[in-house]
C-alpha atoms as a PDB file:
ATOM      1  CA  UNK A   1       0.000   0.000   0.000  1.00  0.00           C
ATOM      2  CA  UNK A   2       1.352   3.495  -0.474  1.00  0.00           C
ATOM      3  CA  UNK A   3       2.847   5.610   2.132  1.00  0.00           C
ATOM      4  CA  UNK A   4       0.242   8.702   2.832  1.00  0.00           C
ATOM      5  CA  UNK A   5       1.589   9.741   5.509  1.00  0.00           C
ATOM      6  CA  UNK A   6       1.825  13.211   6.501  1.00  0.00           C
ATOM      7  CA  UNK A   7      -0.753  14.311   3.395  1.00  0.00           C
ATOM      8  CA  UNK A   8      -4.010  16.135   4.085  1.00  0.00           C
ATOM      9  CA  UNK A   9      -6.807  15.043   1.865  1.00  0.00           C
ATOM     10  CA  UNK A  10     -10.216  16.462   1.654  1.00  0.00           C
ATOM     11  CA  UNK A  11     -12.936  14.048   0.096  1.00  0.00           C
ATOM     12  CA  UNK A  12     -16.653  14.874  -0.787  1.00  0.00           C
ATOM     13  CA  UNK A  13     -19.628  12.777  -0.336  1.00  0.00           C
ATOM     14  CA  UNK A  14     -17.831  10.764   2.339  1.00  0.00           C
ATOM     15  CA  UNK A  15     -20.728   9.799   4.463  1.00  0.00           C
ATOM     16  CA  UNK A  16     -21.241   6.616   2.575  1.00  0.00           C
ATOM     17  CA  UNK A  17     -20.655   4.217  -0.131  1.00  0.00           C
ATOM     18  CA  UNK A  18     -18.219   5.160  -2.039  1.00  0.00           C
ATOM     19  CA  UNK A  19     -16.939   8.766  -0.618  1.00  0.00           C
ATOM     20  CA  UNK A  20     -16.930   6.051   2.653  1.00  0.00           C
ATOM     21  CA  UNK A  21     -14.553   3.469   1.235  1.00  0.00           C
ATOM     22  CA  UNK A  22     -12.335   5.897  -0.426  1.00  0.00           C
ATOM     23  CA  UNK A  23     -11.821   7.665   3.389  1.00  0.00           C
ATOM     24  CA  UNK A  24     -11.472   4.124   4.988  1.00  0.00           C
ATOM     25  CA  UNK A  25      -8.714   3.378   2.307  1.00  0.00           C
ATOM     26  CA  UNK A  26      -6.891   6.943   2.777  1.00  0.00           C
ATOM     27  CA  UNK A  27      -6.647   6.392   6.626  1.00  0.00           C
ATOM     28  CA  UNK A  28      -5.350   3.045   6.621  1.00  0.00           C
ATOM     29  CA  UNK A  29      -2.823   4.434   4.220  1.00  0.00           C
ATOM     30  CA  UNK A  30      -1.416   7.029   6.715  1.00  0.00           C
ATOM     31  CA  UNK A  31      -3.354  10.038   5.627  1.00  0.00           C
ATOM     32  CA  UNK A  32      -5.043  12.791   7.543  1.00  0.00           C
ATOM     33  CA  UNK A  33      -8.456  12.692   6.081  1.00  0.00           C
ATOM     34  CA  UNK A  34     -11.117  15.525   5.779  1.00  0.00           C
ATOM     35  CA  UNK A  35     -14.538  13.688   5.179  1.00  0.00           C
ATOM     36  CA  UNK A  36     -17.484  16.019   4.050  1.00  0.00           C
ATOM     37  CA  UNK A  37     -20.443  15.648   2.934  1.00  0.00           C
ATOM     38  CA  UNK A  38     -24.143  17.640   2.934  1.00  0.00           C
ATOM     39  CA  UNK A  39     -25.923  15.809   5.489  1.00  0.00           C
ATOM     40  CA  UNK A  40     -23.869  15.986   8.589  1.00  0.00           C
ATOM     41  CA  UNK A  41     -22.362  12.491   9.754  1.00  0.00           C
ATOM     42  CA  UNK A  42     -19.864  11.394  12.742  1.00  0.00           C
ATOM     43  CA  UNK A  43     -16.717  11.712  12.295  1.00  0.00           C
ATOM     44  CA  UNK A  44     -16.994  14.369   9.506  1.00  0.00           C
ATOM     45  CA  UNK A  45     -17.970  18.236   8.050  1.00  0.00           C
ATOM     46  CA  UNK A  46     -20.630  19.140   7.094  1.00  0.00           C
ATOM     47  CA  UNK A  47     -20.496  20.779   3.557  1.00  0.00           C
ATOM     48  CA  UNK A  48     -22.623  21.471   0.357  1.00  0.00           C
ATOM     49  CA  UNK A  49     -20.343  21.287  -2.592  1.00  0.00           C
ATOM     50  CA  UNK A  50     -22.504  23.898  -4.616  1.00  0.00           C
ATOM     51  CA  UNK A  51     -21.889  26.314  -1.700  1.00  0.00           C
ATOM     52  CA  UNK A  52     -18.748  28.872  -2.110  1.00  0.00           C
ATOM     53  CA  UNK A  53     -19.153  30.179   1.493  1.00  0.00           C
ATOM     54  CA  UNK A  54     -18.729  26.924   2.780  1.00  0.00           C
ATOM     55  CA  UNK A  55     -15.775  25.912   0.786  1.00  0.00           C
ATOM     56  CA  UNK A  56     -13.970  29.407   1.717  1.00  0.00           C
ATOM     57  CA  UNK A  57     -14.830  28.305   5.573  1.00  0.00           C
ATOM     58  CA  UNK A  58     -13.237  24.323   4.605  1.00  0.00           C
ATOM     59  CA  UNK A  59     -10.543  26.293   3.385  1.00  0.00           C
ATOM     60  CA  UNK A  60      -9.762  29.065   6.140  1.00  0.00           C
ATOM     61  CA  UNK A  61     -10.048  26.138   8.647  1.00  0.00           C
ATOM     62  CA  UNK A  62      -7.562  23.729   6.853  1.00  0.00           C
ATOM     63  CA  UNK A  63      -4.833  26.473   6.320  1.00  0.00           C
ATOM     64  CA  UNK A  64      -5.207  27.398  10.052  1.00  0.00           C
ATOM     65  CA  UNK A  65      -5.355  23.795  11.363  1.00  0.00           C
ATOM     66  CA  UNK A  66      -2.799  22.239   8.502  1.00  0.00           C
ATOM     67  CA  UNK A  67      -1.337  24.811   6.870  1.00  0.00           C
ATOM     68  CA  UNK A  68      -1.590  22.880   3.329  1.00  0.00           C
ATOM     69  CA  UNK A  69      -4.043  20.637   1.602  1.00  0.00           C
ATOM     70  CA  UNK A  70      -2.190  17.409  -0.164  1.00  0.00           C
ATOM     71  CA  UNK A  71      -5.450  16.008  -1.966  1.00  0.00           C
ATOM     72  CA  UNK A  72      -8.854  16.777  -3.116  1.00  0.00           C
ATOM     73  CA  UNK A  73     -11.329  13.861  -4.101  1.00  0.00           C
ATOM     74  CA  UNK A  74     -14.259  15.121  -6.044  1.00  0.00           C
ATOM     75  CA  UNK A  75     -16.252  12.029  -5.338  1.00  0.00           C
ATOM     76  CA  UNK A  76     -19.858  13.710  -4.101  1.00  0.00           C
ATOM     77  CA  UNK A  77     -22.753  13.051  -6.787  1.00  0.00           C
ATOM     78  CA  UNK A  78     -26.190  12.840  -7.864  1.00  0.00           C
ATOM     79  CA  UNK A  79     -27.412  10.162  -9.982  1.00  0.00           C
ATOM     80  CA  UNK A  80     -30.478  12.145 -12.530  1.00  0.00           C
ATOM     81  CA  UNK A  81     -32.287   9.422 -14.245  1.00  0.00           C
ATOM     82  CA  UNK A  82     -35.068  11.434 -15.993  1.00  0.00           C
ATOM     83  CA  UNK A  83     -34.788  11.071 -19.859  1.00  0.00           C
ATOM     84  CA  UNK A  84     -35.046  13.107 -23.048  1.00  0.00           C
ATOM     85  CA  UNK A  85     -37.501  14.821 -23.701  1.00  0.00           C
ATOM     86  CA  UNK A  86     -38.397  14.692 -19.977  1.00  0.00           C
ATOM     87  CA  UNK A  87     -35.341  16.272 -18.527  1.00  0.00           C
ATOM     88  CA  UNK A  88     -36.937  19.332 -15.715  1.00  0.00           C
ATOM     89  CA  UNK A  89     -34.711  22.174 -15.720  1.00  0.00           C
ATOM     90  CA  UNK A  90     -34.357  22.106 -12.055  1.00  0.00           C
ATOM     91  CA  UNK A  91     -33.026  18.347 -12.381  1.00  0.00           C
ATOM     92  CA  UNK A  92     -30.643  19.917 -15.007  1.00  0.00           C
ATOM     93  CA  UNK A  93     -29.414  22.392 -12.846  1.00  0.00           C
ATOM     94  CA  UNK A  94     -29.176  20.446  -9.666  1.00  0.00           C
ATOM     95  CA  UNK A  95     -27.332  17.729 -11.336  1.00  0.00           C
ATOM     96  CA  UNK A  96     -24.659  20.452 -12.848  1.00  0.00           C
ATOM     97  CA  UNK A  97     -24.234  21.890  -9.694  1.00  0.00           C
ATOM     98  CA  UNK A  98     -23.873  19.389  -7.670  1.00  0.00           C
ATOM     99  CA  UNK A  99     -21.749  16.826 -10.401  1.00  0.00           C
ATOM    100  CA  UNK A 100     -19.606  19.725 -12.537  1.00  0.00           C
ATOM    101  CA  UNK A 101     -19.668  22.816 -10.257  1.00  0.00           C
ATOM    102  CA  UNK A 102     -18.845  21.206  -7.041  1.00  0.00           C
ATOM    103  CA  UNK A 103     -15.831  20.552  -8.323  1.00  0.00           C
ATOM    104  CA  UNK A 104     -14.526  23.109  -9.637  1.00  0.00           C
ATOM    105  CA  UNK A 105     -15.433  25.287  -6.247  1.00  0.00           C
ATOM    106  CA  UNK A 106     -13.385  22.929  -4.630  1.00  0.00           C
ATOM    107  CA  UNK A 107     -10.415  23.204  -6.986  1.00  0.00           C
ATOM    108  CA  UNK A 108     -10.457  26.913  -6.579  1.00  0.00           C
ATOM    109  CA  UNK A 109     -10.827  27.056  -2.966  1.00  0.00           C
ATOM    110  CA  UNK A 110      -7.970  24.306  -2.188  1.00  0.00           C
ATOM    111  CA  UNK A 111      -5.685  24.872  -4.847  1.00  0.00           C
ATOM    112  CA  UNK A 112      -4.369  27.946  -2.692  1.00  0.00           C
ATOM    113  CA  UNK A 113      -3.143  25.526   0.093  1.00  0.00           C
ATOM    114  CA  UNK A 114      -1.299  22.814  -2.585  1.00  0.00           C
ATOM    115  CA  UNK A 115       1.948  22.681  -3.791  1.00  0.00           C
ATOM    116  CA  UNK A 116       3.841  20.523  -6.160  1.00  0.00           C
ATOM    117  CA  UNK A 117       3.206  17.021  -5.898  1.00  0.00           C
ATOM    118  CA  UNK A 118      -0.887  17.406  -4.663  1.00  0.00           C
ATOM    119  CA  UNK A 119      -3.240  15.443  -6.552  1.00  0.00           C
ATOM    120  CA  UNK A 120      -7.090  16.105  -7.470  1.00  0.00           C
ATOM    121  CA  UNK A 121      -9.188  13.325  -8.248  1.00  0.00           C
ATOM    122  CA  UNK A 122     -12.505  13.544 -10.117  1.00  0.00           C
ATOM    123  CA  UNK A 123     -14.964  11.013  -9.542  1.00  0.00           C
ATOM    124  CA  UNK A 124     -16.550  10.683 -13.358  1.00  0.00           C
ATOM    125  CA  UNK A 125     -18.325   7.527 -14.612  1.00  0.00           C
ATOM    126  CA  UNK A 126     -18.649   5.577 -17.624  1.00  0.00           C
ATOM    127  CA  UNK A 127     -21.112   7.759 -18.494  1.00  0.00           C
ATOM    128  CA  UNK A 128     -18.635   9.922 -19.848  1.00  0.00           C
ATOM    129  CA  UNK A 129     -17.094   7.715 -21.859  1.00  0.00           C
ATOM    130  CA  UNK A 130     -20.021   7.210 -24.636  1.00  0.00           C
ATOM    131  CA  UNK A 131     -23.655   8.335 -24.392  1.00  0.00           C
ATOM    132  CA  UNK A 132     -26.435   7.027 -21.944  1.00  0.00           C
ATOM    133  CA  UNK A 133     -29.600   7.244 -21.208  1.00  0.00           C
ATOM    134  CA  UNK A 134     -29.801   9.614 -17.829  1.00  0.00           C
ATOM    135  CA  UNK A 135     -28.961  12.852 -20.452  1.00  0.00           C
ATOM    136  CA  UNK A 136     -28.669  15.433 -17.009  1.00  0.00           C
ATOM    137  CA  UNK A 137     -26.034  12.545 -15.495  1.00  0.00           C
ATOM    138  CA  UNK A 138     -24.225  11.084 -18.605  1.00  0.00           C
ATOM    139  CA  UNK A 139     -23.887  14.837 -19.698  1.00  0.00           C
ATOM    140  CA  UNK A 140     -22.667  16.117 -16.511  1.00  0.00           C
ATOM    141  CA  UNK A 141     -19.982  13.544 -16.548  1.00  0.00           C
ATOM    142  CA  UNK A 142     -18.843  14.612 -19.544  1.00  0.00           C
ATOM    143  CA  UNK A 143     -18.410  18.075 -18.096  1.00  0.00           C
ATOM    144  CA  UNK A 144     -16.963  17.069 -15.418  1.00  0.00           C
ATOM    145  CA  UNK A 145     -14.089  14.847 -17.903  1.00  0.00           C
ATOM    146  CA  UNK A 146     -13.655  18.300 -19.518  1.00  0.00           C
ATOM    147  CA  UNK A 147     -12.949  19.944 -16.064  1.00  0.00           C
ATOM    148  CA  UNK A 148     -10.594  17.340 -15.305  1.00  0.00           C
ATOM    149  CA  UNK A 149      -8.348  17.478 -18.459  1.00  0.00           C
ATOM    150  CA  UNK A 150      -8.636  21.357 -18.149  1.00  0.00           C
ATOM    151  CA  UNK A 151      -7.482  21.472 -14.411  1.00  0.00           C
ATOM    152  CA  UNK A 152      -4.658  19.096 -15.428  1.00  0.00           C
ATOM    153  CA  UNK A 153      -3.545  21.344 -17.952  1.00  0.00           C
ATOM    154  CA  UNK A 154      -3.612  24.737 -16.191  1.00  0.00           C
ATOM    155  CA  UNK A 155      -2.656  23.257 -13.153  1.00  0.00           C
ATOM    156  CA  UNK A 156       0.282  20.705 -14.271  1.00  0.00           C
ATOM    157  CA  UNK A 157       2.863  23.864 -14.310  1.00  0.00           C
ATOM    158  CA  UNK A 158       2.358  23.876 -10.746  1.00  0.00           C
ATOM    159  CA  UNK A 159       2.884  20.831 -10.010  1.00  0.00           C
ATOM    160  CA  UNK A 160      -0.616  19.508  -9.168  1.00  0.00           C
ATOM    161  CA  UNK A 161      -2.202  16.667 -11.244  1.00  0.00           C
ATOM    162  CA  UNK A 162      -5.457  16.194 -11.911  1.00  0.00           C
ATOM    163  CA  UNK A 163      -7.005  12.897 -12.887  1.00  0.00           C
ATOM    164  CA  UNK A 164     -10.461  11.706 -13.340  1.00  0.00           C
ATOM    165  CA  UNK A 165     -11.625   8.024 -12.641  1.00  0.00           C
ATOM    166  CA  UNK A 166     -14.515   6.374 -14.175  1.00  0.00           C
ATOM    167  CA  UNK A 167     -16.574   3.722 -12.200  1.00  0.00           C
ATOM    168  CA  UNK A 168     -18.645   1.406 -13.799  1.00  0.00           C
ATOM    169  CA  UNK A 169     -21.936  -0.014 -11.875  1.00  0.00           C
ATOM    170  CA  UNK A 170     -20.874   0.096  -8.323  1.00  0.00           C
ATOM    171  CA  UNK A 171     -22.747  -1.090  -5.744  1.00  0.00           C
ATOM    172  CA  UNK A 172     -23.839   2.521  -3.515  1.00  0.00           C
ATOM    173  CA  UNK A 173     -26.568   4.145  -2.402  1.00  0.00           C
ATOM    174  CA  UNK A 174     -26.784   5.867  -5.532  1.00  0.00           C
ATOM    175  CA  UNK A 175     -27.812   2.585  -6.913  1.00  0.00           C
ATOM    176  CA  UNK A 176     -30.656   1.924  -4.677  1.00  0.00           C
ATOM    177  CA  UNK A 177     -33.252   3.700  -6.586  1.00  0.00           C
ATOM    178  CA  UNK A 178     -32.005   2.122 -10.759  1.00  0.00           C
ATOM    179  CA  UNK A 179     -35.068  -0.079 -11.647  1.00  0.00           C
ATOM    180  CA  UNK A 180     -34.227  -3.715 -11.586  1.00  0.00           C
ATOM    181  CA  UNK A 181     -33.965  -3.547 -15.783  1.00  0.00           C
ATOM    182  CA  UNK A 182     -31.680  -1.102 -15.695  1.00  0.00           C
ATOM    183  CA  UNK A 183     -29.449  -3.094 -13.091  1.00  0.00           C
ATOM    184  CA  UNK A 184     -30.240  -6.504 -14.970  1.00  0.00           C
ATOM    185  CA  UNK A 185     -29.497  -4.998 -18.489  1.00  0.00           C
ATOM    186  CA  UNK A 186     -26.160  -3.331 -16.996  1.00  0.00           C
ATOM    187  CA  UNK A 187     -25.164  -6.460 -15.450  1.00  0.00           C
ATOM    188  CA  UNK A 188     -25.752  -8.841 -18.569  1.00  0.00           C
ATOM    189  CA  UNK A 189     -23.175  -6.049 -20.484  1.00  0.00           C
ATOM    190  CA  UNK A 190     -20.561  -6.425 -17.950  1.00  0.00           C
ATOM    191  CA  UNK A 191     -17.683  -9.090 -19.141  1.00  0.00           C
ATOM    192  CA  UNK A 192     -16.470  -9.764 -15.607  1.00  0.00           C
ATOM    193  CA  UNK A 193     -20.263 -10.797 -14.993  1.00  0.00           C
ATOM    194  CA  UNK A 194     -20.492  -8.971 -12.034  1.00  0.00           C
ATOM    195  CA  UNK A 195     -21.334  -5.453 -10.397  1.00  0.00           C
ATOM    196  CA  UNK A 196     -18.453  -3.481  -8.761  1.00  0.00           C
ATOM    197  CA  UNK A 197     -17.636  -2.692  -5.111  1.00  0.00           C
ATOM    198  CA  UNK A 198     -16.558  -0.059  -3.551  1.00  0.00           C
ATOM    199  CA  UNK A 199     -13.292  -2.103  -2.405  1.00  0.00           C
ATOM    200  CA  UNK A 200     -12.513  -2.315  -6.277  1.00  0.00           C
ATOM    201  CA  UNK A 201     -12.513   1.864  -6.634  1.00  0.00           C
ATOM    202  CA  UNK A 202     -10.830   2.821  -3.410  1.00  0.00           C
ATOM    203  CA  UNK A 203      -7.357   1.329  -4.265  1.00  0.00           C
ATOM    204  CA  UNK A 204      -7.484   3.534  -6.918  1.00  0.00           C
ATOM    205  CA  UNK A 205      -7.518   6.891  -5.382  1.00  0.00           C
ATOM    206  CA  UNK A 206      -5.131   5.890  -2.640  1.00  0.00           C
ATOM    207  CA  UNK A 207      -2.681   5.078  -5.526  1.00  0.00           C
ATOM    208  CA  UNK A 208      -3.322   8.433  -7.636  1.00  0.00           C
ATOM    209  CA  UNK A 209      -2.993  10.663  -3.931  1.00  0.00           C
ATOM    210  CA  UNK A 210       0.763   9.026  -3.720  1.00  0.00           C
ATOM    211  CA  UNK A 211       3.645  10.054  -5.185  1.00  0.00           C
ATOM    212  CA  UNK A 212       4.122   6.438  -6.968  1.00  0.00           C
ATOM    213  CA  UNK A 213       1.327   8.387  -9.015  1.00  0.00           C
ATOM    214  CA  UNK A 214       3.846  11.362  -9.876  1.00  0.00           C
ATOM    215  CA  UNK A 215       3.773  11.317 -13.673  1.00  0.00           C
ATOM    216  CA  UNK A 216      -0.410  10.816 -13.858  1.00  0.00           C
ATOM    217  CA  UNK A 217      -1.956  13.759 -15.400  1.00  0.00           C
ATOM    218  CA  UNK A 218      -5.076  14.254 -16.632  1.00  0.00           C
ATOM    219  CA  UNK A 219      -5.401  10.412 -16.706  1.00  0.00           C
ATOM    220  CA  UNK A 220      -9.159   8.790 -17.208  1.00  0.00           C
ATOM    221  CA  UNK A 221      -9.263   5.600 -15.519  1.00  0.00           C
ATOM    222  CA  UNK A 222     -11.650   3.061 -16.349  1.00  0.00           C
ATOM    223  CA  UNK A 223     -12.830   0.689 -14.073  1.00  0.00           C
ATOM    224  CA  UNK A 224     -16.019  -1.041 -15.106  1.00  0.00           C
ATOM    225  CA  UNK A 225     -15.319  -4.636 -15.638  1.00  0.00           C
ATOM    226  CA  UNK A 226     -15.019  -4.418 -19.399  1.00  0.00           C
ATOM    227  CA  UNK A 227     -18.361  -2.345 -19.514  1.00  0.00           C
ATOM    228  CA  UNK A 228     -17.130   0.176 -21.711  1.00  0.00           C
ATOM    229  CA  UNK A 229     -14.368  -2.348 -23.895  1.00  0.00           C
ATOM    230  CA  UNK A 230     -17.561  -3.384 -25.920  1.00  0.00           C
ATOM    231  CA  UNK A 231     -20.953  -1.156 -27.612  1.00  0.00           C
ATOM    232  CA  UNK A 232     -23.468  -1.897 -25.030  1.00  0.00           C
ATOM    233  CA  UNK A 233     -25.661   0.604 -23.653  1.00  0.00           C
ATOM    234  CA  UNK A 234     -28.334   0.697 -26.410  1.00  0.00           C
ATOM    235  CA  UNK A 235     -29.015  -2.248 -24.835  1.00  0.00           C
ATOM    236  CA  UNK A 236     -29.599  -0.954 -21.606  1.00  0.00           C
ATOM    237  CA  UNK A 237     -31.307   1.851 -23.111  1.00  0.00           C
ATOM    238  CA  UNK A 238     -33.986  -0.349 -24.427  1.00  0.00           C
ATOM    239  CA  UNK A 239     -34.227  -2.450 -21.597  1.00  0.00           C
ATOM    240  CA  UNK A 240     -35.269   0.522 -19.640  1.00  0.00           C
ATOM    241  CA  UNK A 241     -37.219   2.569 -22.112  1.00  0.00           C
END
């Protein structure tokens, strides 16, 4: 496992699933870990990712209690599943505030506090990696893959890298509410004939927070179980229609 000690990493939607795992992971790998998230949990901040005020407070308090940030995981979410033509502009909105502009609050608040060798990690999706059904989600993602290679480019010169990693169907919370077709559909397209864990993401950001990640830079890393290798989600589309 890689040596985090001595980083500070901040991670969003850490009050379960996956945000959860990806804290658990950090810790055992030395790290001091910041877990936020909107509704308040023990052990962690409250914070609302679409909220500037309350990043500039994360902020303030880190530099006073820390003095530097080492890590940022962009990993809090909202899964839309209305479809076209049915998309409400308030799900639109909501889902790019909380997915794409979350994010990039949090660069710009932390980014202040890192020097060279920080990392940022953006939780995508394999919805960003060809077109699905959920058209607020799957487009979100693909704004938020654009932030990502963006950030790594502006922010590579100072030494930070930014990386995005893209989940397949993982078993969260965020799950609960997919119809069983969508689920059974999903699953049928995935090679490795089974639906992720959190356990299979988490090693993932540990590795891309350490410096055995130093040359990772706007990276997209897939891990679906072949979902995306293969044209599939026509499929799923159907199945679900």
């Amino acid at each position: 496992m890689p040596d985090l000690t001595d980083k500070v990493v901040v991670v969003t939607g850490a009050a379960r699933g996956q945000g959860e795992a990806e804290v658990v992971a950090l810790r055992a790998a030395g790290a001091t870990v910041i877990a936020t998230d909107v509704v308040p949990f023990e052990g962690g901040r409250t914070l609302d990712v679409t909220d500037p005020a309350g990043w500039a407070a994360l902020a303030a308090d880190l530099e006073s209690t820390y003095g530097a940030v080492h890590g940022l995981v962009n990993n809090a979410g909202v899964a839309a599943r209305e479809r076209l033509p049915h998309v409400t502009l308030e799900t639109w909105d909501q889902t790019f505030a909380i997915n794409v502009t979350g994010p990039m609050l949090g660069i710009q608040a932390l980014v202040p506090l890192m020097g060279a060798g920080a990392s940022i990690v953006n939780i995508c999706s394999v919805a960003a990696m060809s077109g699905h059904a959920a058209a607020a989600y799957t487009a979100s993602k693909w704004a938020l893959r654009g932030l990502t290679r963006s950030a790594s480019l502006e922010l590579g010169e100072r030494g930070i890298r930014v990386n995005a990693v893209m989940p397949g169907l993982v078993d969260t919370p965020l799950m609960a509410d997919a119809s069983p077709a969508f689920q059974d559909a999903a699953l049928a397209e995935i090679p490795l004939g089974r639906v992720g864990q959190v356990a299979d993401i988490a090693p993932t950001i540990v590795f891309l927070m350490s410096d055995d990640a130093a040359y990772y830079n706007g990276a997209e890393l897939v891990i679906d179980g072949g979902l995306t290798a293969h044209v599939s989600h026509k499929g799923i589309a159907d199945a679900t229609r």
